[in-house]
N, C-alpha and C. Protein backbone atom coordinates (compact mmCIF):
# COMPACT_ATOMS: atom_id res chain seq x y z
N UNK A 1 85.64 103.98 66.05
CA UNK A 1 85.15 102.69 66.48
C UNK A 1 84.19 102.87 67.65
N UNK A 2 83.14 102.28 67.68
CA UNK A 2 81.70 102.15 68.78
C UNK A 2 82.22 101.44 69.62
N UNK A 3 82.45 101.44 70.91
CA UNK A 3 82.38 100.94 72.25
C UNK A 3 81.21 99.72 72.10
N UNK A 4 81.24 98.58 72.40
CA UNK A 4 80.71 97.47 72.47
C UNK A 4 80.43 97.27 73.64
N UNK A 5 80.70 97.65 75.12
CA UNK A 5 80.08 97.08 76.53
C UNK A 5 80.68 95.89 76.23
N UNK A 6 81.41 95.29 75.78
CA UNK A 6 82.00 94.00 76.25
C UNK A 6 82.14 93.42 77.52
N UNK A 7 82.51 92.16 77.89
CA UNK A 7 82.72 91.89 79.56
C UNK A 7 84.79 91.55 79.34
N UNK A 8 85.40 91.89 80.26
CA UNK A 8 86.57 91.67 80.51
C UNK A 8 86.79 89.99 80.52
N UNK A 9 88.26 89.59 79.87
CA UNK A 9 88.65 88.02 79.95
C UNK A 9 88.71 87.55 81.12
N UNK A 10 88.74 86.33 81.36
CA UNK A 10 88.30 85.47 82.60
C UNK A 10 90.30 85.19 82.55
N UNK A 11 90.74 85.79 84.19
CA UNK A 11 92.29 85.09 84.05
C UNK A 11 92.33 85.55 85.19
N UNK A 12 93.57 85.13 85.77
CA UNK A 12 94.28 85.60 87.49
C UNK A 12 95.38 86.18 87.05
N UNK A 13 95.35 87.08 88.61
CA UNK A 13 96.29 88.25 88.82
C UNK A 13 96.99 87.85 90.37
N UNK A 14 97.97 88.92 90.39
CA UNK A 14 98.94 88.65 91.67
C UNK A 14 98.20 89.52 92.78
N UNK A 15 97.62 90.47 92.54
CA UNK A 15 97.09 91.87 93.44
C UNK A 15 95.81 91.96 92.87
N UNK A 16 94.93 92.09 93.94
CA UNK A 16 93.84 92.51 93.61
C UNK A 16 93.91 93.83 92.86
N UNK A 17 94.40 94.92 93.39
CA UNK A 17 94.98 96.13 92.79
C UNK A 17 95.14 95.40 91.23
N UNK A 18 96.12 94.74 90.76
CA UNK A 18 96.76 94.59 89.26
C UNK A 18 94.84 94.31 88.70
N UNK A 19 94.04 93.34 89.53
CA UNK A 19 93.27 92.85 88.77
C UNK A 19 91.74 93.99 88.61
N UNK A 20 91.80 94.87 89.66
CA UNK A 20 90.98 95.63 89.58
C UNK A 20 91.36 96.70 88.40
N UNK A 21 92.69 97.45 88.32
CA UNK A 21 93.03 98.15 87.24
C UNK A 21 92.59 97.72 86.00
N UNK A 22 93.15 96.27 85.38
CA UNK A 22 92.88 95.77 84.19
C UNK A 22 90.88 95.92 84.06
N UNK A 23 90.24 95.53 84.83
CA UNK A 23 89.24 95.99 84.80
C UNK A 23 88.55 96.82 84.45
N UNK A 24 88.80 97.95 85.64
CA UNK A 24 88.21 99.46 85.22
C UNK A 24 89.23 99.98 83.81
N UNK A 25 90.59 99.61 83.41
CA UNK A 25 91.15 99.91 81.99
C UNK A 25 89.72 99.56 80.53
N UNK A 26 90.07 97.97 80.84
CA UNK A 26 89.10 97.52 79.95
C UNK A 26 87.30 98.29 79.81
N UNK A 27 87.15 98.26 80.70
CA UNK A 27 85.78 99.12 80.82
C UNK A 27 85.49 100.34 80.36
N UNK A 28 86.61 101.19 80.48
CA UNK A 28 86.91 102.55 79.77
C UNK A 28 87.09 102.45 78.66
N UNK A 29 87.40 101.39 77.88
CA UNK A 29 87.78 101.49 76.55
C UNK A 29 86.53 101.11 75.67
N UNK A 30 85.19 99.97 76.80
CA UNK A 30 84.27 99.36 76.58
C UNK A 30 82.94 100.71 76.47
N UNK A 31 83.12 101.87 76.81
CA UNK A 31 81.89 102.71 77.34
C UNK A 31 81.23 102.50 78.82
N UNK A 32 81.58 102.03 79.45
CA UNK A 32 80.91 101.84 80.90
C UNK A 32 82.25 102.00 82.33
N UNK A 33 81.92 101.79 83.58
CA UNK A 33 82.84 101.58 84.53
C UNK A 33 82.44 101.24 85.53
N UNK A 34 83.35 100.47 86.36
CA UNK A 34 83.23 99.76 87.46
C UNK A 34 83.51 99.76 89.32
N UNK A 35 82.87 99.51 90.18
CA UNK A 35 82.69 99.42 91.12
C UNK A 35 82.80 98.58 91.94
N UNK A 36 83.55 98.02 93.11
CA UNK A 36 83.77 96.87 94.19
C UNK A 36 81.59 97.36 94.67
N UNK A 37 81.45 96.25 94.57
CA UNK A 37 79.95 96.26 95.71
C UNK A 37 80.12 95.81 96.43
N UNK A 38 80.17 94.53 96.85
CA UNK A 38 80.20 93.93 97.98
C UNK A 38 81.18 92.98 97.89
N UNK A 39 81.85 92.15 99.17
CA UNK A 39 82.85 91.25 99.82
C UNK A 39 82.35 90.30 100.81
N UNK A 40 83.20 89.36 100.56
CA UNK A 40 82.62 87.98 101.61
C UNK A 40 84.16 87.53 102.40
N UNK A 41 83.95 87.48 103.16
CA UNK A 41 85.60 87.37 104.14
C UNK A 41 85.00 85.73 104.60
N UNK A 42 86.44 84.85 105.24
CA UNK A 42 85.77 83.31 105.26
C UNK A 42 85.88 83.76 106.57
N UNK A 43 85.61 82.33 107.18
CA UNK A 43 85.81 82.62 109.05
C UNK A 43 87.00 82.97 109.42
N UNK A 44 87.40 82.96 109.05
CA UNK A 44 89.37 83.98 110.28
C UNK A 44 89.25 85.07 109.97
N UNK A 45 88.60 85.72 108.77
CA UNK A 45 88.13 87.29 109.08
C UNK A 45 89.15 87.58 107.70
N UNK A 46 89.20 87.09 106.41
CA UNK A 46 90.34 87.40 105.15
C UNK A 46 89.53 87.42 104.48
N UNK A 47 89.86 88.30 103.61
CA UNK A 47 88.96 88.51 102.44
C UNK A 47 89.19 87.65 101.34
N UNK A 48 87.83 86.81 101.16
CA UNK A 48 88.21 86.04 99.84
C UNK A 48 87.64 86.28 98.21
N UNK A 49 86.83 87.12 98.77
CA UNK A 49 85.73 87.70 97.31
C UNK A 49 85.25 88.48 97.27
N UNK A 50 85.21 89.30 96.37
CA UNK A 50 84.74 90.79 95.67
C UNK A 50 84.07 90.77 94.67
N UNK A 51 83.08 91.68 94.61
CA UNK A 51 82.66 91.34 93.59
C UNK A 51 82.28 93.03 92.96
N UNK A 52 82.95 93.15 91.68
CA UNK A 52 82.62 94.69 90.65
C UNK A 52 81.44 94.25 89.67
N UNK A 53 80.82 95.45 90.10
CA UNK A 53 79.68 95.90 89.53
C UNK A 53 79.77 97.07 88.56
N UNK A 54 78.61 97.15 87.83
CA UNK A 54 78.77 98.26 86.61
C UNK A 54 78.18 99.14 87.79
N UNK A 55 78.51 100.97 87.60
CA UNK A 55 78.36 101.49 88.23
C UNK A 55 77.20 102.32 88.42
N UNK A 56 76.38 101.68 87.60
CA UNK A 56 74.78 101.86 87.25
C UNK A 56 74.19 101.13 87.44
N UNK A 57 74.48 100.27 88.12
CA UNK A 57 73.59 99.07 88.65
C UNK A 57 72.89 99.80 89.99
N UNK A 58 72.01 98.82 90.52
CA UNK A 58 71.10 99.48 91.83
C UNK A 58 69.63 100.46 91.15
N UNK A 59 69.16 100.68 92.57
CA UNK A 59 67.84 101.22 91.99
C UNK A 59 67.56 102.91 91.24
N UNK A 60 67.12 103.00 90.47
CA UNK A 60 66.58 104.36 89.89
C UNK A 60 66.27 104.90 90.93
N UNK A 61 66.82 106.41 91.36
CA UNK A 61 66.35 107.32 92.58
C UNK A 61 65.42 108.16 92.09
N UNK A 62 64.37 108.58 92.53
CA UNK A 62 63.69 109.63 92.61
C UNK A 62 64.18 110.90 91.95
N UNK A 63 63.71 111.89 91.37
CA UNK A 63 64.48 113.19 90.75
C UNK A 63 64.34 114.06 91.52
N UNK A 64 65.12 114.83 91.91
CA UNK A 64 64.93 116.03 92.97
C UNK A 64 65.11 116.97 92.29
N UNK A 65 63.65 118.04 92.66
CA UNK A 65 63.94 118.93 92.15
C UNK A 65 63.99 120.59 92.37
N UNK A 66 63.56 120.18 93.56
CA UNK A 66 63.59 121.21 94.95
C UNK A 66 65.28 122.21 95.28
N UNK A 67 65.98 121.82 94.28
CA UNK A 67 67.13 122.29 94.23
C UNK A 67 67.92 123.62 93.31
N UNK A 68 68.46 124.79 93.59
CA UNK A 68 69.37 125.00 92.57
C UNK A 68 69.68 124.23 91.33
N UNK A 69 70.29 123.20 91.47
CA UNK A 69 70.39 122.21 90.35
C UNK A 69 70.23 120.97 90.69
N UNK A 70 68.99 120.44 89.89
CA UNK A 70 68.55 119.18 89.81
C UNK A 70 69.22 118.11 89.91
N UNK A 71 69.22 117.03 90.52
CA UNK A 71 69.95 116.47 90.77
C UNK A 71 69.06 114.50 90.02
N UNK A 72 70.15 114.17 88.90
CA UNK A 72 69.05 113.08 88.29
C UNK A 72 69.38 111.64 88.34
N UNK A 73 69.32 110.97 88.59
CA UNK A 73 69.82 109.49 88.75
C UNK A 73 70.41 108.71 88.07
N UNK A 74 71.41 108.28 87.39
CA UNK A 74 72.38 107.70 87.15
C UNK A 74 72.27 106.31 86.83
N UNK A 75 71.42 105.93 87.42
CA UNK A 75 71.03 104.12 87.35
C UNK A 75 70.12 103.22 87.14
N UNK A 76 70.43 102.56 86.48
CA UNK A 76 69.38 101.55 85.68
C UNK A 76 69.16 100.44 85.98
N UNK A 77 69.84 100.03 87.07
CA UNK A 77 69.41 98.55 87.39
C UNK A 77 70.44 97.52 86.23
N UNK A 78 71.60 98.27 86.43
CA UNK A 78 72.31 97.24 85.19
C UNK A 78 72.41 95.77 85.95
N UNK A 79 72.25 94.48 85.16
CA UNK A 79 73.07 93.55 85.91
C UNK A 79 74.05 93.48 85.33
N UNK A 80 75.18 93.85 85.23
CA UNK A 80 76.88 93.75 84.85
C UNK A 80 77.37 92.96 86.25
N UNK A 81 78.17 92.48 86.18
CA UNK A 81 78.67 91.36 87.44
C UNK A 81 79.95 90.64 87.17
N UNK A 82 80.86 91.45 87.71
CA UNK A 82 82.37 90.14 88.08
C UNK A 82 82.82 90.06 89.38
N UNK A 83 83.39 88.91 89.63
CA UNK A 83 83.80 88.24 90.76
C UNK A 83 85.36 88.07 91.05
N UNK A 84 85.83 88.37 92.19
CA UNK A 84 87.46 88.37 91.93
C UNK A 84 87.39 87.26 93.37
N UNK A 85 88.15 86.38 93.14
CA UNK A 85 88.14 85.64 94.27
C UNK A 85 89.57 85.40 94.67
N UNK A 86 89.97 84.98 95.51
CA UNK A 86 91.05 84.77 96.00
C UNK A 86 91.54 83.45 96.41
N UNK A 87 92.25 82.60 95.03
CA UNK A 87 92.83 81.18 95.56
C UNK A 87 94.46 81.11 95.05
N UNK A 88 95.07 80.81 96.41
CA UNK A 88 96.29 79.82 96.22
C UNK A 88 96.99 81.15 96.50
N UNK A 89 96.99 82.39 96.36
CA UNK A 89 97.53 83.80 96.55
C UNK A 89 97.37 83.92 95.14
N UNK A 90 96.47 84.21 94.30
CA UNK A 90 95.82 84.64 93.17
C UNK A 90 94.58 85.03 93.32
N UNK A 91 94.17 86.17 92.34
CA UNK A 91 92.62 86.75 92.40
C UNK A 91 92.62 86.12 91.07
N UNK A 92 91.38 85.08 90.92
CA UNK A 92 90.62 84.98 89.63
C UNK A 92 89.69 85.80 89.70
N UNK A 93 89.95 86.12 88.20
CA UNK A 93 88.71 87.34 87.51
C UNK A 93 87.18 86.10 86.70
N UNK A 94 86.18 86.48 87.41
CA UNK A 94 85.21 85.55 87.05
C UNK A 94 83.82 86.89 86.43
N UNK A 95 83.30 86.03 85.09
CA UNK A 95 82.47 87.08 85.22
C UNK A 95 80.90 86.34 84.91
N UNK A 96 80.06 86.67 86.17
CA UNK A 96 78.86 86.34 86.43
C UNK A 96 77.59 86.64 85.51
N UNK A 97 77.76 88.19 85.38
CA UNK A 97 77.07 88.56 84.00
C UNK A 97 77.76 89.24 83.33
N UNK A 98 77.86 89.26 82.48
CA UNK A 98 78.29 90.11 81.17
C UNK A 98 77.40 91.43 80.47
N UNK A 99 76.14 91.01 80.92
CA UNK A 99 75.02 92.06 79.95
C UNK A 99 75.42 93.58 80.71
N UNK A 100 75.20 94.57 80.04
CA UNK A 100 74.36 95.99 80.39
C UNK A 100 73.11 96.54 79.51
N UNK A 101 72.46 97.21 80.75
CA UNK A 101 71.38 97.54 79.65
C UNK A 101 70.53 98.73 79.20
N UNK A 102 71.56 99.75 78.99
CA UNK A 102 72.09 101.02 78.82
C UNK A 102 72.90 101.25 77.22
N UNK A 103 73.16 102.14 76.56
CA UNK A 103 74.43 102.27 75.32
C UNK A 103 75.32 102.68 76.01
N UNK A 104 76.56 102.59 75.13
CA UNK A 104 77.68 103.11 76.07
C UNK A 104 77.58 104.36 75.95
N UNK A 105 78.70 104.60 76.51
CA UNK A 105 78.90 106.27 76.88
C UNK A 105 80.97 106.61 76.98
N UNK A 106 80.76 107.96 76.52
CA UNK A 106 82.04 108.15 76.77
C UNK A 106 82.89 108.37 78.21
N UNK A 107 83.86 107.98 78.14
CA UNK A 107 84.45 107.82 79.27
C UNK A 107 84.42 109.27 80.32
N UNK A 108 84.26 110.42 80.18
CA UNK A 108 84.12 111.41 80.47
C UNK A 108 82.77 111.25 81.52
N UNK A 109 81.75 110.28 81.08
CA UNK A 109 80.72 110.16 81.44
C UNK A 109 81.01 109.95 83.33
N UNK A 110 81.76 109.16 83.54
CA UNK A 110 82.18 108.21 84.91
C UNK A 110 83.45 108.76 85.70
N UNK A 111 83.03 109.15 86.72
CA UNK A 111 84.08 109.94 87.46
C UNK A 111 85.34 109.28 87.84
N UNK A 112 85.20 107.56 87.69
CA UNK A 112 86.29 106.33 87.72
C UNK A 112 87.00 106.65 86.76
N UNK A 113 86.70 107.80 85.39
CA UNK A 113 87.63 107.63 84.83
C UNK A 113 88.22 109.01 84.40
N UNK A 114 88.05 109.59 85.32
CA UNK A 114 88.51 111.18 85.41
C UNK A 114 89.35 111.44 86.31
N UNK A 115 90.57 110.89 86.85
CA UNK A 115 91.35 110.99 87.38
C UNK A 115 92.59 111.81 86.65
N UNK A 116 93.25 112.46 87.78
CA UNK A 116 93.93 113.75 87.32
C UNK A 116 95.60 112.75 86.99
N UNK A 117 96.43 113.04 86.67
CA UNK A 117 97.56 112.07 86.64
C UNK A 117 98.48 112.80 87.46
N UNK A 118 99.27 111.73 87.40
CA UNK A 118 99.70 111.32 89.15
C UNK A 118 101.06 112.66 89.05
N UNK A 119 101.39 112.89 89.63
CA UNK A 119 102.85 114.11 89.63
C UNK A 119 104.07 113.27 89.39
N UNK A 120 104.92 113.98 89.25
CA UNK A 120 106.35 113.19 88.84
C UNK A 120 107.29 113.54 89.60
């Protein structure tokens, strides 16, 4: 089965943690993966919003090549976009854009999803 880049369901979680996992899960299964970019805290200084980005979003870098090994850029300017906000002691999962504009890729591709498993 082909990886579709789908966008994750719109629902609330108890932990940002629970809601970020389901995320980067879903995304791995989608061909792509995800990133916190930026946060907006209200005035008493609490965090109320986050927002994950595809991890290819941002600008195309330059290729260097002045190196042992070349080093090549990663990013396309995706707009992928969700929003986790924080009401009532719930994170709603909101998603702003849905598009990428890239094919997928296997999960191997994204270092979010190369994590070693945990010891016992």
């Amino acid at each position: 089965m082909e990886p579709d880049l789908a966008a994750p369901d719109e629902q609330a979680f108890d932990t940002f943690k629970d809601l970020q996992e389901y995320v980067q899960t879903f995304a791995k299964s989608h061909g792509y993966a995800v990133a916190i970019g930026r946060s907006r805290r209200n005035k008493k200084g609490e965090m109320k919003t986050k927002f994950l980005i595809c991890v290819k979003s941002g600008k195309v870098r330059d290729r260097v090549y002045d190196r042992q090994k070349p080093l090549i850029s990663q990013k396309t300017e995706c707009p992928f976009q969700c929003q986790a906000q924080l009401v009532d002691r719930h994170w709603i999962l909101s998603v702003a854009n849905s598009s990428h504009n890239y094919p997928t890729e296997e999960p191997i591709a994204f270092y979010q999803h190369r994590k070693l498993p945990e010891a016992i």
